[in-house]
N, C-alpha and C. Protein backbone atom coordinates (compact mmCIF):
# COMPACT_ATOMS: atom_id res chain seq x y z
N UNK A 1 -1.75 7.60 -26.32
CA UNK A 1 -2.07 8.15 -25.01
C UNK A 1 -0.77 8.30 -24.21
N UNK A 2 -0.75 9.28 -23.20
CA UNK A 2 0.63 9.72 -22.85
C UNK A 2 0.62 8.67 -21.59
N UNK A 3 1.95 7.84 -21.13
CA UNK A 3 1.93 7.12 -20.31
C UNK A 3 1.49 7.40 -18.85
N UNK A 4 2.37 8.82 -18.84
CA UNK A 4 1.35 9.53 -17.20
C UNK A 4 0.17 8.69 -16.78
N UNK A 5 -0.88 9.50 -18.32
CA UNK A 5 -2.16 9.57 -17.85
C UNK A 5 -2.66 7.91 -18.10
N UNK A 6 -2.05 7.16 -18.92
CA UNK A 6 -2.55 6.17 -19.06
C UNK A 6 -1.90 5.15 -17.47
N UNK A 7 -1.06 5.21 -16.76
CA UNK A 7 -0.95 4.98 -15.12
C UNK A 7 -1.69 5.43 -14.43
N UNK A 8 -2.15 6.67 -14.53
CA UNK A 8 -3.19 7.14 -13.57
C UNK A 8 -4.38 6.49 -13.43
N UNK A 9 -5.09 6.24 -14.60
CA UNK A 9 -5.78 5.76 -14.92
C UNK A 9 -5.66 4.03 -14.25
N UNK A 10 -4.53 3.76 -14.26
CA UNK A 10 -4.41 2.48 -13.85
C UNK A 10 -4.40 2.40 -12.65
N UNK A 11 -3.52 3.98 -12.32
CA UNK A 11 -3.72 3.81 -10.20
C UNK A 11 -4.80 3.89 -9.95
N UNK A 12 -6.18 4.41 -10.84
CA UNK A 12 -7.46 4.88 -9.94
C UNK A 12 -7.98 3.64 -9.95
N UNK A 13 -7.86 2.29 -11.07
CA UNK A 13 -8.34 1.26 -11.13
C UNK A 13 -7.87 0.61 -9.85
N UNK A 14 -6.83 0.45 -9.62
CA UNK A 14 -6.23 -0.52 -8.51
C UNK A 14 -6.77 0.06 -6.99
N UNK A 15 -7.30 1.36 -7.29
CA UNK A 15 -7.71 1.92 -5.52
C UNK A 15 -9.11 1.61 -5.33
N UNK A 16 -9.50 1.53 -6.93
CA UNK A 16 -11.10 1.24 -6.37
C UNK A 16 -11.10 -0.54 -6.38
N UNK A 17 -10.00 -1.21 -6.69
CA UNK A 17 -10.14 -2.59 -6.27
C UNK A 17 -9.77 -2.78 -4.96
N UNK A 18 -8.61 -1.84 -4.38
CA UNK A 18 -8.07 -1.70 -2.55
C UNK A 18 -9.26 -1.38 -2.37
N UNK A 19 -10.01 -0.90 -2.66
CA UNK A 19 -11.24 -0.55 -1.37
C UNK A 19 -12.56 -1.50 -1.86
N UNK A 20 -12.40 -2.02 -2.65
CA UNK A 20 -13.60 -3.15 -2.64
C UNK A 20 -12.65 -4.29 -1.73
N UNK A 21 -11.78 -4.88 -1.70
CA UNK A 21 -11.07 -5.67 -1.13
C UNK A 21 -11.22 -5.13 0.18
N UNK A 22 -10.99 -4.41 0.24
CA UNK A 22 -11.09 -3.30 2.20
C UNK A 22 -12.11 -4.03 2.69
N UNK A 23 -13.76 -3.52 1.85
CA UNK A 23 -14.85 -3.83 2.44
C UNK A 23 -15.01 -5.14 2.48
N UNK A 24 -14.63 -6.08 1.49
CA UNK A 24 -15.48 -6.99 1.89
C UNK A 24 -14.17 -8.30 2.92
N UNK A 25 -13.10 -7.43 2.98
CA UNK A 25 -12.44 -8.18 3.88
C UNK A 25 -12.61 -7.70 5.37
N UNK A 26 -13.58 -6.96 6.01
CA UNK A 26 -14.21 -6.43 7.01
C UNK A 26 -15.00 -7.37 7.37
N UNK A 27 -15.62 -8.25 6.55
CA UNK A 27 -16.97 -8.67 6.69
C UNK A 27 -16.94 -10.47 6.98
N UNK A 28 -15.35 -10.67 6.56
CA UNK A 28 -14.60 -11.97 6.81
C UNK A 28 -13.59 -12.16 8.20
N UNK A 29 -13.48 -13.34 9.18
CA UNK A 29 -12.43 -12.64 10.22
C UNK A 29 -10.96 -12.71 9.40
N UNK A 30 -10.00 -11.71 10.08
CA UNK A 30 -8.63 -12.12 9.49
C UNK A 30 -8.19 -13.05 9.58
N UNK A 31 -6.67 -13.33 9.50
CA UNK A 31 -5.92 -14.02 9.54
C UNK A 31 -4.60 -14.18 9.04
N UNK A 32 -3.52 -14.46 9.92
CA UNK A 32 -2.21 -13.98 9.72
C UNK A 32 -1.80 -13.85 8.22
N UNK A 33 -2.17 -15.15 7.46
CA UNK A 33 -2.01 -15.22 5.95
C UNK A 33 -2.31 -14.19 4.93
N UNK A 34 -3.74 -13.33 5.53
CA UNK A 34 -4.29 -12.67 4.97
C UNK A 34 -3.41 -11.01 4.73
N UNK A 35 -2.58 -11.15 5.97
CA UNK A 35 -2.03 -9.76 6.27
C UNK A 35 -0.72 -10.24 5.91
N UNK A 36 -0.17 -11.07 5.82
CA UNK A 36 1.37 -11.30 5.46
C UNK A 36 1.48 -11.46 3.54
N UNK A 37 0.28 -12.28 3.40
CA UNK A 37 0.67 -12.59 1.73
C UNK A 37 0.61 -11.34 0.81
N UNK A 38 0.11 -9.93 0.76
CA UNK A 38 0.40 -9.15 -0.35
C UNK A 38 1.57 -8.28 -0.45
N UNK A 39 2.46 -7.94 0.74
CA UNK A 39 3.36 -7.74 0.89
C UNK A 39 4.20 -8.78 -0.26
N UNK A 40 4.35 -10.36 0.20
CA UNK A 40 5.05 -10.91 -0.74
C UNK A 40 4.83 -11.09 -2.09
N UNK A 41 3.50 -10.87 -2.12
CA UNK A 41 3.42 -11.08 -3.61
C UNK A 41 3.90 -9.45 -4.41
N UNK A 42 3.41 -8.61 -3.62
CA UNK A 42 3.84 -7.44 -4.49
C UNK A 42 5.72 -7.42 -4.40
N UNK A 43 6.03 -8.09 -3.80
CA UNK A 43 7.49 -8.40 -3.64
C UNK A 43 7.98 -8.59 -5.65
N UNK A 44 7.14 -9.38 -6.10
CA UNK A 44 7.45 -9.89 -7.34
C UNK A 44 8.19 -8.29 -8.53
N UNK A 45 6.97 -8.01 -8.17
CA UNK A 45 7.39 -6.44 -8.54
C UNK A 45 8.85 -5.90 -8.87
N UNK A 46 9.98 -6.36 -8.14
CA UNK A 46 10.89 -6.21 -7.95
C UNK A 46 12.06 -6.39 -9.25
N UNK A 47 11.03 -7.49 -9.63
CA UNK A 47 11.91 -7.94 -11.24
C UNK A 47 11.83 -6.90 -12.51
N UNK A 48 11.30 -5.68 -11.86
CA UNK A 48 11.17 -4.72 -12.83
C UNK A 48 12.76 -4.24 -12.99
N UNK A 49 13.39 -4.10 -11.96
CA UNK A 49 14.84 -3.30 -11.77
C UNK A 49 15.66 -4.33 -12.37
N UNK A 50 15.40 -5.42 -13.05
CA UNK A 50 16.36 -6.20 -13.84
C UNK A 50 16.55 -5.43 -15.12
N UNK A 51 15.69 -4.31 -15.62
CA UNK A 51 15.28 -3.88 -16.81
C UNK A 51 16.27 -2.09 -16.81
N UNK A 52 17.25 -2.18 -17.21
CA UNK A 52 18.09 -0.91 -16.53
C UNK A 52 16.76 0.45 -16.86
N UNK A 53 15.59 0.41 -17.77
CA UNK A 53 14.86 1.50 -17.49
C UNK A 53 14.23 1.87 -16.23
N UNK A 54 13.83 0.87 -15.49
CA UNK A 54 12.96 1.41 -14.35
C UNK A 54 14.40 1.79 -12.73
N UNK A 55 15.26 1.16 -13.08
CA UNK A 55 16.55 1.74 -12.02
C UNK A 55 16.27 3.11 -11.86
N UNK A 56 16.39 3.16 -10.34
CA UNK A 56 16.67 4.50 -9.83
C UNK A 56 17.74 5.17 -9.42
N UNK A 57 18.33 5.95 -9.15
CA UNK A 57 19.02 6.37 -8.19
C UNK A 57 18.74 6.38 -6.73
N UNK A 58 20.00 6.01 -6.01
CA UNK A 58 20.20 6.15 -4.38
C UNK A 58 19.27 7.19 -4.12
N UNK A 59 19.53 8.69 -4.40
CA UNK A 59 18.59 9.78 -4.08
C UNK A 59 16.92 9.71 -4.11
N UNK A 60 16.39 9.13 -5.36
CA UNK A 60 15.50 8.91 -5.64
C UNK A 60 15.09 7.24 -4.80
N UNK A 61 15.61 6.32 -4.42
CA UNK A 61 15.17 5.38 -3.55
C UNK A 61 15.04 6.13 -2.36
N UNK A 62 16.14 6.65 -1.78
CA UNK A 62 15.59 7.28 -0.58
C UNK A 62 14.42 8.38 -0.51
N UNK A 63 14.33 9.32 -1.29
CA UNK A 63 12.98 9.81 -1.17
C UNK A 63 12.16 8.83 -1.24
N UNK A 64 12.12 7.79 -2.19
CA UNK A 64 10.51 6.94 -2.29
C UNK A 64 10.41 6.48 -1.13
N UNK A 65 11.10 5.93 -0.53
CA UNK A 65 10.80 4.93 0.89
C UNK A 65 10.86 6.23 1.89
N UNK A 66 11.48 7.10 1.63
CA UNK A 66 10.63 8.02 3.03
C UNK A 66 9.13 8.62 2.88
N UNK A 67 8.93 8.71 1.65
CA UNK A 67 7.28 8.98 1.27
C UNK A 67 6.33 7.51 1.75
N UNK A 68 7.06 6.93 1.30
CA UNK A 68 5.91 5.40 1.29
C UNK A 68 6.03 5.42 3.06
N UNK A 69 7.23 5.59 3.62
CA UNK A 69 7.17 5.49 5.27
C UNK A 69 6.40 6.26 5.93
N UNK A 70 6.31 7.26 5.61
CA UNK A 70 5.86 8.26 6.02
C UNK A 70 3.57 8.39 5.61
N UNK A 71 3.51 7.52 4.19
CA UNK A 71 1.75 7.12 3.83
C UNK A 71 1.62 6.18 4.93
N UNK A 72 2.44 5.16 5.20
CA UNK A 72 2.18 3.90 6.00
C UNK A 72 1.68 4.15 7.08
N UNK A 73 2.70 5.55 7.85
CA UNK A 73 1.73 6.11 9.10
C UNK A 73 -0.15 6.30 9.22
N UNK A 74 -0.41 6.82 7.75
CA UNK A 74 -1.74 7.02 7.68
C UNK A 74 -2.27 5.55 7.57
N UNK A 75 -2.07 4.90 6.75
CA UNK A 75 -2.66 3.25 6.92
C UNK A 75 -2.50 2.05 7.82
N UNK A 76 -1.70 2.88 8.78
CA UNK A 76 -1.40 1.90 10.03
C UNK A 76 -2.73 2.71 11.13
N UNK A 77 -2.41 3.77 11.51
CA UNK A 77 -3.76 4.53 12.46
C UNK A 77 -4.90 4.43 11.81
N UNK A 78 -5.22 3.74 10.86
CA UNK A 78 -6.33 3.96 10.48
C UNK A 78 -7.06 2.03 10.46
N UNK A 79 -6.11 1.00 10.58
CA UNK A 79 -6.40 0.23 10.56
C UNK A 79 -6.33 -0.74 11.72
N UNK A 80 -7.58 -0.96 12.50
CA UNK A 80 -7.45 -1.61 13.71
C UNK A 80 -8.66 -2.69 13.50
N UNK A 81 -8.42 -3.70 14.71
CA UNK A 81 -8.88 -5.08 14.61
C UNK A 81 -9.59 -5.14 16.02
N UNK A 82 -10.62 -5.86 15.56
CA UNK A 82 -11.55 -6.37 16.94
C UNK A 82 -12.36 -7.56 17.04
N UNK A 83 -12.29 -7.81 18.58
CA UNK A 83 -12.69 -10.07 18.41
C UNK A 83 -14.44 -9.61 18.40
N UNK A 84 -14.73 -9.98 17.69
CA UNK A 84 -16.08 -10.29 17.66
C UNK A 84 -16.67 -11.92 17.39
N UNK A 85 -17.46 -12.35 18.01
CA UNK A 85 -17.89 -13.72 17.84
C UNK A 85 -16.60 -14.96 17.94
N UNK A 86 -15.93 -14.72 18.91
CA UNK A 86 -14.50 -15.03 18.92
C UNK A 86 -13.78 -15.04 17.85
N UNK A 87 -13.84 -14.68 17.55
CA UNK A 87 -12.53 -14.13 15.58
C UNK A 87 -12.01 -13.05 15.97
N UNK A 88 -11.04 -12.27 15.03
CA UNK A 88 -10.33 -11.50 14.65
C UNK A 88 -11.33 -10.76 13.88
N UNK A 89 -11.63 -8.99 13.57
CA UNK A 89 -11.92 -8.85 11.93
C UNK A 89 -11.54 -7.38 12.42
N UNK A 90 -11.45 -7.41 11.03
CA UNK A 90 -10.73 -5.63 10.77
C UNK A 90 -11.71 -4.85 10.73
N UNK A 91 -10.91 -3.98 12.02
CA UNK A 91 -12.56 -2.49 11.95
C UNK A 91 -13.16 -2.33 10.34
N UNK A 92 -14.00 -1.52 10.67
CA UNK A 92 -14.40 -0.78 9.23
C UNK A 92 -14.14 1.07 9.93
N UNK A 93 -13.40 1.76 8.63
CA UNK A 93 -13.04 2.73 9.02
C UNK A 93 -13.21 3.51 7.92
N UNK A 94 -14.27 4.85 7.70
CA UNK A 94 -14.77 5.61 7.07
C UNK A 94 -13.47 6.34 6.29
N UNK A 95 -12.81 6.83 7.69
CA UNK A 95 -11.56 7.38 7.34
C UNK A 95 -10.48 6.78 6.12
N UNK A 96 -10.03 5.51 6.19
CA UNK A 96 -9.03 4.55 5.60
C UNK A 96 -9.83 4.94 4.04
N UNK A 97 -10.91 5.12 3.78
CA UNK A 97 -11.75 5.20 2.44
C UNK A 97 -10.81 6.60 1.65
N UNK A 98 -11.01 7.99 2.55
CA UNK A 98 -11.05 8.83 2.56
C UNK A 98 -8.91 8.98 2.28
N UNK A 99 -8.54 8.36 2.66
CA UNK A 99 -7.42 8.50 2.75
C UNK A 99 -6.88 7.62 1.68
N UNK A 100 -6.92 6.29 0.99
CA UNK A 100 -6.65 5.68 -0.42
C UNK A 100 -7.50 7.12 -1.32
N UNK A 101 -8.25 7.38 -1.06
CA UNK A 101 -8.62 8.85 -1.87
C UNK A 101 -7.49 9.36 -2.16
N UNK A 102 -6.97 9.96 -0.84
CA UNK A 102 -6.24 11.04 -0.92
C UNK A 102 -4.87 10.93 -1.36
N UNK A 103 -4.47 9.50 -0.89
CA UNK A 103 -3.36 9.01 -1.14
C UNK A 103 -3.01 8.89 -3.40
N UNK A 104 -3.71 8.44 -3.59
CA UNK A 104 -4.13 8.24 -5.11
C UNK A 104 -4.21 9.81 -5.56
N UNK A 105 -5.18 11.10 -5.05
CA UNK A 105 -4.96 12.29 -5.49
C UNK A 105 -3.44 12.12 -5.50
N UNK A 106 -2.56 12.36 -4.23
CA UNK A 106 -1.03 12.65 -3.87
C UNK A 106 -0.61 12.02 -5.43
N UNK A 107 -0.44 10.51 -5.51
CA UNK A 107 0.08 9.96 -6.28
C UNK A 107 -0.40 10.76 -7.60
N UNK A 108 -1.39 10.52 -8.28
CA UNK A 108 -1.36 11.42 -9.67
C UNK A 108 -0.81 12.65 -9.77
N UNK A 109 -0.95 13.46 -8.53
CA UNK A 109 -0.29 15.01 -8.71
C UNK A 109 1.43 14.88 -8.59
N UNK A 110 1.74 13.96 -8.00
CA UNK A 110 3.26 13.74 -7.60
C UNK A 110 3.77 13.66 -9.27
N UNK A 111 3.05 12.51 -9.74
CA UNK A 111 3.42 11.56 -11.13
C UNK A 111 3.59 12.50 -12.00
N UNK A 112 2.23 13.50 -11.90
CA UNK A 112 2.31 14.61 -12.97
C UNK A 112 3.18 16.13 -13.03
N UNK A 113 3.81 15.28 -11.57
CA UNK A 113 4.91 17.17 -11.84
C UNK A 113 6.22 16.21 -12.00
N UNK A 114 6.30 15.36 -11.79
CA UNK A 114 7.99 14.49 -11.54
C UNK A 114 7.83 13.74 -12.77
N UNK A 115 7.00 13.34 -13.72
CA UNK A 115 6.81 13.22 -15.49
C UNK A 115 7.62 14.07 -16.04
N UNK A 116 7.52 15.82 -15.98
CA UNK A 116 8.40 16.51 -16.70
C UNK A 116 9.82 16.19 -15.90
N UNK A 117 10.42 15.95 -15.14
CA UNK A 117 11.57 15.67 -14.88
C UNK A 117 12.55 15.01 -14.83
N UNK A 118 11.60 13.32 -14.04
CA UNK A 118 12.31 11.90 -14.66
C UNK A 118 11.58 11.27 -15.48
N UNK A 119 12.23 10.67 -15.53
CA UNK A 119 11.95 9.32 -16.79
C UNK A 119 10.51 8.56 -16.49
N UNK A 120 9.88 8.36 -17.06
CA UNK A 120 8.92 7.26 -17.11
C UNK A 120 9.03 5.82 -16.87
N UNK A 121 10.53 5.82 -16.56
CA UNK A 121 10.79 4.05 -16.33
C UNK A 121 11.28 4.26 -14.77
N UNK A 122 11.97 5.51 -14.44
CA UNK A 122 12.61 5.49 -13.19
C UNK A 122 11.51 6.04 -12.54
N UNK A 123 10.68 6.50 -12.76
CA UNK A 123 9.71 7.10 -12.09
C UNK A 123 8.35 5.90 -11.52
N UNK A 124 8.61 5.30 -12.61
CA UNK A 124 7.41 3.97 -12.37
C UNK A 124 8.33 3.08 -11.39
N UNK A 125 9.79 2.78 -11.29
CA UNK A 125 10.38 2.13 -9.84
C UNK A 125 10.44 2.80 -8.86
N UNK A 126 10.57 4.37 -8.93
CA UNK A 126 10.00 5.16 -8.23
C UNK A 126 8.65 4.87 -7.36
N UNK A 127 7.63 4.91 -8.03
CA UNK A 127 6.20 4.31 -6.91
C UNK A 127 6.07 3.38 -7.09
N UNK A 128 6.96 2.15 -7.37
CA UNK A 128 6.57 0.82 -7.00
C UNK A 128 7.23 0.76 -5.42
N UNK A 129 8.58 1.34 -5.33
CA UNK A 129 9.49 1.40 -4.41
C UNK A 129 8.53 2.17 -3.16
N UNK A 130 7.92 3.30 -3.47
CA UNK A 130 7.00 3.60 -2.49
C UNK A 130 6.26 2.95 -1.91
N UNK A 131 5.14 2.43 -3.36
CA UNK A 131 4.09 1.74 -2.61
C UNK A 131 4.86 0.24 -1.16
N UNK A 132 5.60 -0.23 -1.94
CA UNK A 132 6.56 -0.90 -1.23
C UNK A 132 6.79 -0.93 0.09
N UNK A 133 7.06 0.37 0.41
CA UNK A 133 7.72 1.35 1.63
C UNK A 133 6.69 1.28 2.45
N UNK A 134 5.36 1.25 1.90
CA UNK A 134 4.45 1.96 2.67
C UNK A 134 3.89 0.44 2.97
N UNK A 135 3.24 -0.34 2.31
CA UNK A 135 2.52 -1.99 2.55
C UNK A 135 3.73 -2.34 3.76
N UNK A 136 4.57 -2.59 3.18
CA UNK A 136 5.42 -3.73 4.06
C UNK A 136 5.23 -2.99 5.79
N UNK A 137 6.06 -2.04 6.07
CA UNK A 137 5.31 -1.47 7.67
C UNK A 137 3.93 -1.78 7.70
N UNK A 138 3.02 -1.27 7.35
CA UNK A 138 2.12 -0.98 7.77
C UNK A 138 1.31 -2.48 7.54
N UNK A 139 1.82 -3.82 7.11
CA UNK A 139 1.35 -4.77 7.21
C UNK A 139 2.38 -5.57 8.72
N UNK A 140 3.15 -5.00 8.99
CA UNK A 140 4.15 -5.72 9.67
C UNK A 140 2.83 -5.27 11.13
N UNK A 141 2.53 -3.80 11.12
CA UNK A 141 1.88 -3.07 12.26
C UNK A 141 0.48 -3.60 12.00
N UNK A 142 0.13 -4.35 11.44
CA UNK A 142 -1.02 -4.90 11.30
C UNK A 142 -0.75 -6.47 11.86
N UNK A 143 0.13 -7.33 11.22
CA UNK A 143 0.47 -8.49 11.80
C UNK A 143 0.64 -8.12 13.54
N UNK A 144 1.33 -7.61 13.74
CA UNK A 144 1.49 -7.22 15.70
C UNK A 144 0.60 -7.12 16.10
N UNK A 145 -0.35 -5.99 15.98
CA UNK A 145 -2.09 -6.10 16.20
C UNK A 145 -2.97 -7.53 16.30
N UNK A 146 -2.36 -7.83 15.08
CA UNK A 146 -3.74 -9.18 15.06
C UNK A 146 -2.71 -10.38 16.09
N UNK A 147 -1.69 -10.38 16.10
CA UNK A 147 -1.19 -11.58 17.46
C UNK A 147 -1.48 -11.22 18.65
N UNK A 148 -1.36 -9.88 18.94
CA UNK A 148 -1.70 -9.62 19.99
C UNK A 148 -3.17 -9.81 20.78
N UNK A 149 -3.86 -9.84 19.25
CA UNK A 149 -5.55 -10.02 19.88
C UNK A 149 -5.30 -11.66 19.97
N UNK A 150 -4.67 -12.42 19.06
CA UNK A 150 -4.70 -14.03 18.73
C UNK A 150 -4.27 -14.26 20.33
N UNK A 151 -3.37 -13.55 21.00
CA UNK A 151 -2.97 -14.18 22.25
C UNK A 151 -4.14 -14.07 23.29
N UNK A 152 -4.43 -12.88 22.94
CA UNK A 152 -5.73 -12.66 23.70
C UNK A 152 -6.61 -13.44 23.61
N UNK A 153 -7.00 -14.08 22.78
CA UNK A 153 -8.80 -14.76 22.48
C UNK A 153 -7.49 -16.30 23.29
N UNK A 154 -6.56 -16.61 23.03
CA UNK A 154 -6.08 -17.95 23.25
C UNK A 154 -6.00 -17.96 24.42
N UNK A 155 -5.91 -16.67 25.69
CA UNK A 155 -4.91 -17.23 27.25
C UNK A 155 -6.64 -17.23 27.26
């Protein structure tokens, strides 16, 4: 099986686990831990670039992190928090569904035109480096949100 399609396949797995995780972390209140720990753990990730196949180029890091900066916008407006029953919990947002959709289309169509061009190892640090780009903001703009309500429910 050609690696492309056998990643794709793996990104569609991991979006339909982001959005079971979405929902049923709606239904729990947050908490700072909750929004700070996958950032670090996907941090681990990182030990891929010990492996000179998945190295990128400067050019190619900077495109990924302006793509991933630029998704984060969509997963930051789309993710807001409200005190209910004095807690924290993360809206539920029809939209955020609709957009890991779209985001995952982007990604397979990206994968499958930039396959004929780079490498399969630089291309896979390629959207790790994205996804990267995009979690870390848009968890940082999620942490600010939820202190700001934490100060709130506390004065």
């Amino acid at each position: 099986m050609n690696w492309v399609v056998a990643s794709s396949f793996g990104a569609v797995g991991m979006a339909i686990f982001a959005m079971i995780i979405r929902m049923k972390s709606a239904k729990k209140p947050a908490s700072a831990k909750k929004i700070i720990l996958p950032p670090i753990f996907m941090s681990t990730g990182a030990l891929m670039f010990v492996v000179p196949m998945f190295r990128v180029t400067k050019m190619e890091l900077l495109e990924a992190v302006i793509v991933g900066l630029l998704f984060s916008i969509l997963l930051t407006k789309t993710s807001k928090f409200e005190i209910r029953e004095n807690n924290i919990y993360l809206k539920r947002s029809k939209v955020f569904m609709y957009i890991l959709v779209g985001l995952l289309i982007a990604r397979i169509i990206l994968k499958s035109i930039l396959s004929t061009t780079i490498d399969i190892g630089q291309l896979s640090g390629m959207f790790w480096i994205l996804a990267f780009s995009m979690i870390v903001p848009w968890r940082i703009a999620m942490y600010i949100n939820y202190r700001k309500l934490k100060d709130q429910l506390q004065s």
